[in-house]
Every structure is written in C-alpha cells, then in structure tokens.
Protein backbone atom coordinates (compact mmCIF):
# COMPACT_ATOMS: atom_id res chain seq x y z
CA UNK A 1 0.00 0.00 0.00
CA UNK A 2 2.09 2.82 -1.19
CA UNK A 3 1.94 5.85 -2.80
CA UNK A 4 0.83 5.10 -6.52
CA UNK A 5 3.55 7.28 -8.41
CA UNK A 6 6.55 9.96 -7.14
CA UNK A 7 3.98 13.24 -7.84
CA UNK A 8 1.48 11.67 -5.48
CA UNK A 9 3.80 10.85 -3.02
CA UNK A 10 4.80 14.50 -3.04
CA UNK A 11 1.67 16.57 -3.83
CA UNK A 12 -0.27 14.06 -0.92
CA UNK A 13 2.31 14.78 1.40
CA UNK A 14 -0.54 16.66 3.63
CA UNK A 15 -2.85 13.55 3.31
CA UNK A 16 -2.15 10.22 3.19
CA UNK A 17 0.31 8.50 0.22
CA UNK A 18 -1.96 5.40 0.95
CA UNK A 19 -5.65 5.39 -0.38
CA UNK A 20 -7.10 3.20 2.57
CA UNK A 21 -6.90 3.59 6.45
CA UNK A 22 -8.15 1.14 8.70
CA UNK A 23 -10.70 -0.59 11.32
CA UNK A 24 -10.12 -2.40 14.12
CA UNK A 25 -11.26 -4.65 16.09
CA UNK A 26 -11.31 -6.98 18.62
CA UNK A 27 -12.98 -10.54 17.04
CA UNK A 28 -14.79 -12.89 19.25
CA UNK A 29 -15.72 -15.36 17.04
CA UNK A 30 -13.72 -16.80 13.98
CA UNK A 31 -15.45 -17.05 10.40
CA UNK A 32 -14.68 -18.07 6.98
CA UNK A 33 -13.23 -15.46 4.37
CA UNK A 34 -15.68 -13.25 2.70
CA UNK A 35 -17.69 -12.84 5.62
CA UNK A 36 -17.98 -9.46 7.73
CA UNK A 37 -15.38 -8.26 10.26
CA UNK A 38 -15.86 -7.61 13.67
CA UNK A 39 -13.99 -3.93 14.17
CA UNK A 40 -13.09 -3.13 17.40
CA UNK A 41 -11.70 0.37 18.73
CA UNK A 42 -10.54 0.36 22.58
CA UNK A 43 -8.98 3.56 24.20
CA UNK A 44 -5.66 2.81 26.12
CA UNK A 45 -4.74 6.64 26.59
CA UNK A 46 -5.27 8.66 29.75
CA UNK A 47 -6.87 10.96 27.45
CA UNK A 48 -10.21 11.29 25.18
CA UNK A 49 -9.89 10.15 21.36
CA UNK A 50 -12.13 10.89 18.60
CA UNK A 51 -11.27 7.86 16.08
CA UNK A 52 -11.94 9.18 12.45
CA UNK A 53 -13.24 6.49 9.61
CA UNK A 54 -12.81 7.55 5.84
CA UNK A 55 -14.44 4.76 4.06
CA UNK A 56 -12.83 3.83 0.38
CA UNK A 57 -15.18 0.99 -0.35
CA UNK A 58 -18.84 0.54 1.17
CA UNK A 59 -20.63 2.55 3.98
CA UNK A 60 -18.87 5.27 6.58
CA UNK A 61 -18.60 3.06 9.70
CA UNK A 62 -20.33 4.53 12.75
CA UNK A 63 -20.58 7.77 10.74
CA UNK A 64 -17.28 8.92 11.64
CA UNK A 65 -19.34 10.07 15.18
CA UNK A 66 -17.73 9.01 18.00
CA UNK A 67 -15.35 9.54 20.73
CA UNK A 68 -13.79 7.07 22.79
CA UNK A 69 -12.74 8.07 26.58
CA UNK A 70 -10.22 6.56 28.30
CA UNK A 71 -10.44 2.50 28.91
CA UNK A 72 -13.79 2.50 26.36
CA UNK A 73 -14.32 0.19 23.31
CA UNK A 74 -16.21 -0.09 20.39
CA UNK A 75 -17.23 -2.51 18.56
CA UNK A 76 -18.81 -2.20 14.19
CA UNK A 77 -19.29 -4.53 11.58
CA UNK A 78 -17.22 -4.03 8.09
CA UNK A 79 -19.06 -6.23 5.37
CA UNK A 80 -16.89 -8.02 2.80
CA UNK A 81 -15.15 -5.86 0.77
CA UNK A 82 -14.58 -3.36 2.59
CA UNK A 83 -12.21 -0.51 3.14
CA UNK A 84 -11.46 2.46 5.03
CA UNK A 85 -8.52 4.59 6.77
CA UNK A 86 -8.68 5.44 10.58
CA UNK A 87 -6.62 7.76 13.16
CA UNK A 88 -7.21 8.82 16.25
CA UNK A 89 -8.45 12.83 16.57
CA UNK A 90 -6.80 14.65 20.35
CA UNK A 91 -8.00 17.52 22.18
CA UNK A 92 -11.66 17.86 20.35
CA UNK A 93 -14.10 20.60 21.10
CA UNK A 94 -17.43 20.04 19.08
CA UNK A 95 -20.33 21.55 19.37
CA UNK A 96 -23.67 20.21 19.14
CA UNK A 97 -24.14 20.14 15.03
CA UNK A 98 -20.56 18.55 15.38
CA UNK A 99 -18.40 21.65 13.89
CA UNK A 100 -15.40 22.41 15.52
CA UNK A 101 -11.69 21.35 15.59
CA UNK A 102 -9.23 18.99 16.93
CA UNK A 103 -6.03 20.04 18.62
CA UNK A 104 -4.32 17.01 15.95
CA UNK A 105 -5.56 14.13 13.55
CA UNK A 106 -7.78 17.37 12.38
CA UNK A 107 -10.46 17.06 9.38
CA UNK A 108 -13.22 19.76 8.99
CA UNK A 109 -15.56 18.51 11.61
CA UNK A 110 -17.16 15.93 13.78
CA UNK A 111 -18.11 14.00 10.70
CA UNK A 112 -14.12 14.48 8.55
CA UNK A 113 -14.46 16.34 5.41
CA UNK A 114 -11.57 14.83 4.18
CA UNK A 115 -8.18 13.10 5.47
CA UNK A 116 -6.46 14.12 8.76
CA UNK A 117 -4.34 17.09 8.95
CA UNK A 118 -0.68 15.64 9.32
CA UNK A 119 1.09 14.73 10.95
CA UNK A 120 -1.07 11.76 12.14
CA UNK A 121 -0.68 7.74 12.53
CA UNK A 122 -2.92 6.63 10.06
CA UNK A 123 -3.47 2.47 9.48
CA UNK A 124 -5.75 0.68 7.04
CA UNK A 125 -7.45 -1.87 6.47
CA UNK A 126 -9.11 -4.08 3.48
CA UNK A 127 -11.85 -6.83 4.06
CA UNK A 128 -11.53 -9.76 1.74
CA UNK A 129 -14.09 -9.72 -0.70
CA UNK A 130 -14.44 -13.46 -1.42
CA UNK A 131 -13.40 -17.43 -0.22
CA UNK A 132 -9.94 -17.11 -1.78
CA UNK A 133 -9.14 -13.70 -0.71
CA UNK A 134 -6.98 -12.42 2.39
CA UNK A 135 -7.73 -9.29 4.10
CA UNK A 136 -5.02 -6.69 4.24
CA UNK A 137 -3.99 -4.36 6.98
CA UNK A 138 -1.48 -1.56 8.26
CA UNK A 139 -0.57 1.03 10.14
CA UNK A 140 1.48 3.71 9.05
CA UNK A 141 4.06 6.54 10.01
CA UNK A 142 4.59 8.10 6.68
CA UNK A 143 2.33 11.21 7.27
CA UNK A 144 4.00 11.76 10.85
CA UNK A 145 2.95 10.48 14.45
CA UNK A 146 0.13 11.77 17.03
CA UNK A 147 -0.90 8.55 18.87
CA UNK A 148 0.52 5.12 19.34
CA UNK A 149 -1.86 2.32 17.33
CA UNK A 150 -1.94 -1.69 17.15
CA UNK A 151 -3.94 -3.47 14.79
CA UNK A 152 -3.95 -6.88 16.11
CA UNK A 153 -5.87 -9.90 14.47
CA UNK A 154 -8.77 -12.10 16.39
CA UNK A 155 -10.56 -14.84 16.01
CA UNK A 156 -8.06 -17.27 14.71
CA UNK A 157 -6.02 -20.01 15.12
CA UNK A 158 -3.10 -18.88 12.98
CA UNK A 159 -0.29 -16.65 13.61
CA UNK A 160 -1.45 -13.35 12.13
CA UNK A 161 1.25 -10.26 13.10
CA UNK A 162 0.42 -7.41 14.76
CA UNK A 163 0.83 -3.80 12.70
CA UNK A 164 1.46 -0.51 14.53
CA UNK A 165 3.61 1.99 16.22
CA UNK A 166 3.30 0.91 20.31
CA UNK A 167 5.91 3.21 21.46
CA UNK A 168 5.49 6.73 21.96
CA UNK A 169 7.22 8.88 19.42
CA UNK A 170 6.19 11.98 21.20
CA UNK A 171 8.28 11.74 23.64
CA UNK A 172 11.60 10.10 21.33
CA UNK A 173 10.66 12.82 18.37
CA UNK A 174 13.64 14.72 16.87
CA UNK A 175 13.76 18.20 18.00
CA UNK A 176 13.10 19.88 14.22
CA UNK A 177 9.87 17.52 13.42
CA UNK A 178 8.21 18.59 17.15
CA UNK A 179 4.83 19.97 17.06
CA UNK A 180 4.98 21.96 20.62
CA UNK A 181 1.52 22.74 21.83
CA UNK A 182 1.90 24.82 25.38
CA UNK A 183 5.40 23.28 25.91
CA UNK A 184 4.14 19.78 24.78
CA UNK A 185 5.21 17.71 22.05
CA UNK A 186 1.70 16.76 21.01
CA UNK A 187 2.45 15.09 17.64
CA UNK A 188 5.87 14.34 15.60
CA UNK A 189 6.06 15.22 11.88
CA UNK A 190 7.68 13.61 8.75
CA UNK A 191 10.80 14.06 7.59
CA UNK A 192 8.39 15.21 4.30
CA UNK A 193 6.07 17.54 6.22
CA UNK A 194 9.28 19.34 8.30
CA UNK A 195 11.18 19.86 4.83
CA UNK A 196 9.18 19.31 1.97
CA UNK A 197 12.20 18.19 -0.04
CA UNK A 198 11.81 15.17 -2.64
CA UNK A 199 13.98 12.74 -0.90
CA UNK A 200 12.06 13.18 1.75
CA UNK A 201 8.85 12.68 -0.31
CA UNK A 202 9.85 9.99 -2.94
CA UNK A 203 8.68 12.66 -5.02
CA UNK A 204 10.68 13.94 -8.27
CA UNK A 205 13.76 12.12 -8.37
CA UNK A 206 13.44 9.77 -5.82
CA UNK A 207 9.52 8.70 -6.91
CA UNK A 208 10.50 5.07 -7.37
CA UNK A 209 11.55 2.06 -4.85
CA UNK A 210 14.89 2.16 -6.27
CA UNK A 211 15.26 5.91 -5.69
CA UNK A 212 13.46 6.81 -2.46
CA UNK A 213 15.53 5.32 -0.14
CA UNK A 214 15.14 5.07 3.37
CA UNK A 215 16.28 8.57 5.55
CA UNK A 216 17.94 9.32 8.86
CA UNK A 217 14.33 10.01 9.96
CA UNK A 218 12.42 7.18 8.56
CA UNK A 219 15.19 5.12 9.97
CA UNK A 220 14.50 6.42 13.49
CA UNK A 221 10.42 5.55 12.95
CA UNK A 222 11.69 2.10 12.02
CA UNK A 223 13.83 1.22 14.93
CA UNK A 224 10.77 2.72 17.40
CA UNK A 225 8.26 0.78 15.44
CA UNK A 226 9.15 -1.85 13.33
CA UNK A 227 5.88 -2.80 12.13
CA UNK A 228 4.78 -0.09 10.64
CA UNK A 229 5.54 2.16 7.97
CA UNK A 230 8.41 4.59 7.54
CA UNK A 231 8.48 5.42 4.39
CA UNK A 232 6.23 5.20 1.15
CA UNK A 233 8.07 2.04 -0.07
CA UNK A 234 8.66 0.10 3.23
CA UNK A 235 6.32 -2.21 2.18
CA UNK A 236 7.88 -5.77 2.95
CA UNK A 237 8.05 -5.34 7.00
CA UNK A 238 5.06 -3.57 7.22
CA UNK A 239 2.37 -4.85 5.47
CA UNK A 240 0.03 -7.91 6.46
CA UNK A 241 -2.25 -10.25 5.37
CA UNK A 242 -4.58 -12.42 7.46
CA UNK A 243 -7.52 -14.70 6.45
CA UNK A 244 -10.90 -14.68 8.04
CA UNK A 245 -10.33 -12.54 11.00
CA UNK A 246 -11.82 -10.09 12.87
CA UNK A 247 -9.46 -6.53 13.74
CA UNK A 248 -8.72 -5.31 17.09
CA UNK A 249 -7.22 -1.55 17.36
CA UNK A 250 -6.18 -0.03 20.41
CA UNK A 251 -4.71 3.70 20.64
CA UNK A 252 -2.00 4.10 23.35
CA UNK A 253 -1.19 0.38 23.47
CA UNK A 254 0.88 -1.17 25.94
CA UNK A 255 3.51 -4.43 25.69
C-alpha cells in the first residue's frame, strides 16, 4: 500500500500516500473469508480520542461520530469488501451540530471532510471480498505520528502479526519535526512535512523504490516501530495479510 507514483507521493504529502486507512477490532468469534469483520476500537490513553473512519469501499462506519474516553471500546461490523482509513483525533471541542476542531488528527468537523491534517498515525485496512481472498492491513508513520496504534488480528487459530507503532514517538521525536503545543510535544512530523524536499517525499527524483531510499528520519520511525511504515516504499516489513479474522485496534497500546 504505497503511494501510486513519485507526484502523489509528493503533492499528498498533507494527506495520506496510501488510499485506505483502517478498522479495528477486537474478534470474538472466527469465520470463513468473505464474511464481515468484527472492528473493534478500545482507548488505552489517559486521554479522550475521537477515532476518524474515511471509508474507500462501502458505507462510513459509525458515521465517523464518536469519541472514545479513556479505557472505552467499540465494537462495528465491516461487510466483505470493505475498506477504510482510521486515526485517532486529540483535544476535540465540538459543538452540538458537530463543527469544531481537533487540537491534531484534524479534518473539517465531527463527521471528517476529508483526510487528517498531518502529521497523524494513520493504518488501514481491506476486508476480503471473497473465499480465496486475504484481508489486508497496516498502520502507518509516513504522514508523521500523534498517537501510538496496534492493529492486532482475532478470532483465529493462525499466527497473524500485529501492525502498529506501540511506542510513543512523542516523547523520542527529533527536535526539528516537534509539534509543541503549550510546551508539549503533542504530535511528531515527517521528515516530508518538516522539509518538503523530494527525498524526503519519494517525489521527483526519488519517486521510485529504487530511488526513495530510506532517511535518517524514517530510519529512526523504524527502529521505534518496526511494524509499521516509515516510508512510502517500506512495504515488505510492514504490510500484512490475514484470512478470516476479525481486527482489534487499540490507541495508546501497551507491551
């Protein structure tokens, strides 16, 4: 799941180089392949979230309309096929139409207008469509960091990996990608958003896997989160397929 060609990589450098984003969930029951996903959202931080769905194929789950408070879960049904992006919105103030503004993970309103305002952790996730077909999911770093997220599989029997960033970048972020809210790193940017140089982008130049290379600053995502991605072409360690599962994500996970 990476960018589709260099200029995207660089002119989507706000939004995310990857056209899906995720659900969650935490299965209880396994099922065969084709059949709906249990998506489960639990709430590890000592702090409200606002998770926010962008569906790419079928319905809006939940209608992008709620919050999560701390220790909370839950649970929606994705129906085969599909697919969706998801991050987790901090320091919300909505009113009671649902306008207003988050403090990051930002887009438009209660219900998003459009993808998250970087820099964000976004993941995805694709529901197989049919008997044959594996579901696909990740989590990804390439638009920046706000909140630690594991996607971790349920209801099965095989060994399915977990995706996601569980440590906190926040507080390991590199001085010149801090976003400093009241003397408080409240999100860490990418090495594309801080510079907007093509290197940094796999843009121009450097808009293929053999020419966008990994940086000094994807490299540090990658050693604090190994399964998830860094870059737009760090596709072999951090993308993941699973079979007939349901999809547990937690924000602020733990271990």
């Amino acid at each position: 799941m990476q960018c589709v060609g260099a200029q995207e990589c660089s002119a989507m450098r706000r939004q995310s180089c990857f056209s899906m984003l995720l659900e969650l969930v935490l299965g209880l029951m396994p099922f065969e392949v084709g059949s709906a996903a249990i998506l489960s959202f639990e709430n590890h931080c000592s702090y409200t979230v606002w998770p926010a769905i962008i569906s790419r194929n079928g319905p809006t789950l939940g209608d992008g309309r709620f919050s999560l408070a701390p220790g909370k879960l839950a649970q929606l049904i994705a129906e085969p096929g599909w697919s969706g992006r998801v991050w987790a919105r901090t320091g919300c103030n909505f009113d009671a139409s649902g306008n207003g503004k988050c403090l990051t993970g930002d887009c438009g309103s209660l219900n998003c207008n459009g993808d998250g305002q970087p820099p964000v952790t976004l993941a995805q996730i694709i529901i197989a469509s049919g008997t044959t077909d594996n579901s696909f999911y990740d989590v990804s770093l390439v638009n920046g960091y706000n909140v630690g997220m594991r996607i971790n599989v349920t209801g099965r029997t095989n060994d399915c990996q977990y995706a996601g960033c569980i440590n906190d970048l926040n507080g390991n972020c590199p001085p010149e990608l801090q976003v400093v809210v009241s003397g408080s790193v409240v999100a860490c940017k990418s090495a594309c958003e801080a510079f907007n140089a093509a290197q940094f982008c796999c843009g121009d130049d450097y808009s293929t896997p053999q020419t966008c290379s990994p940086t000094q600053y994807s490299e540090h995502f990658k050693k604090a989160c190994p399964n998830a991605y860094s870059y737009p072409y760090d596709d072999v360690s951090s993308r993941f397929t699973c079979s007939g599962s349901n999809y547990s994500i937690t924000f602020c996970p733990t271990g």
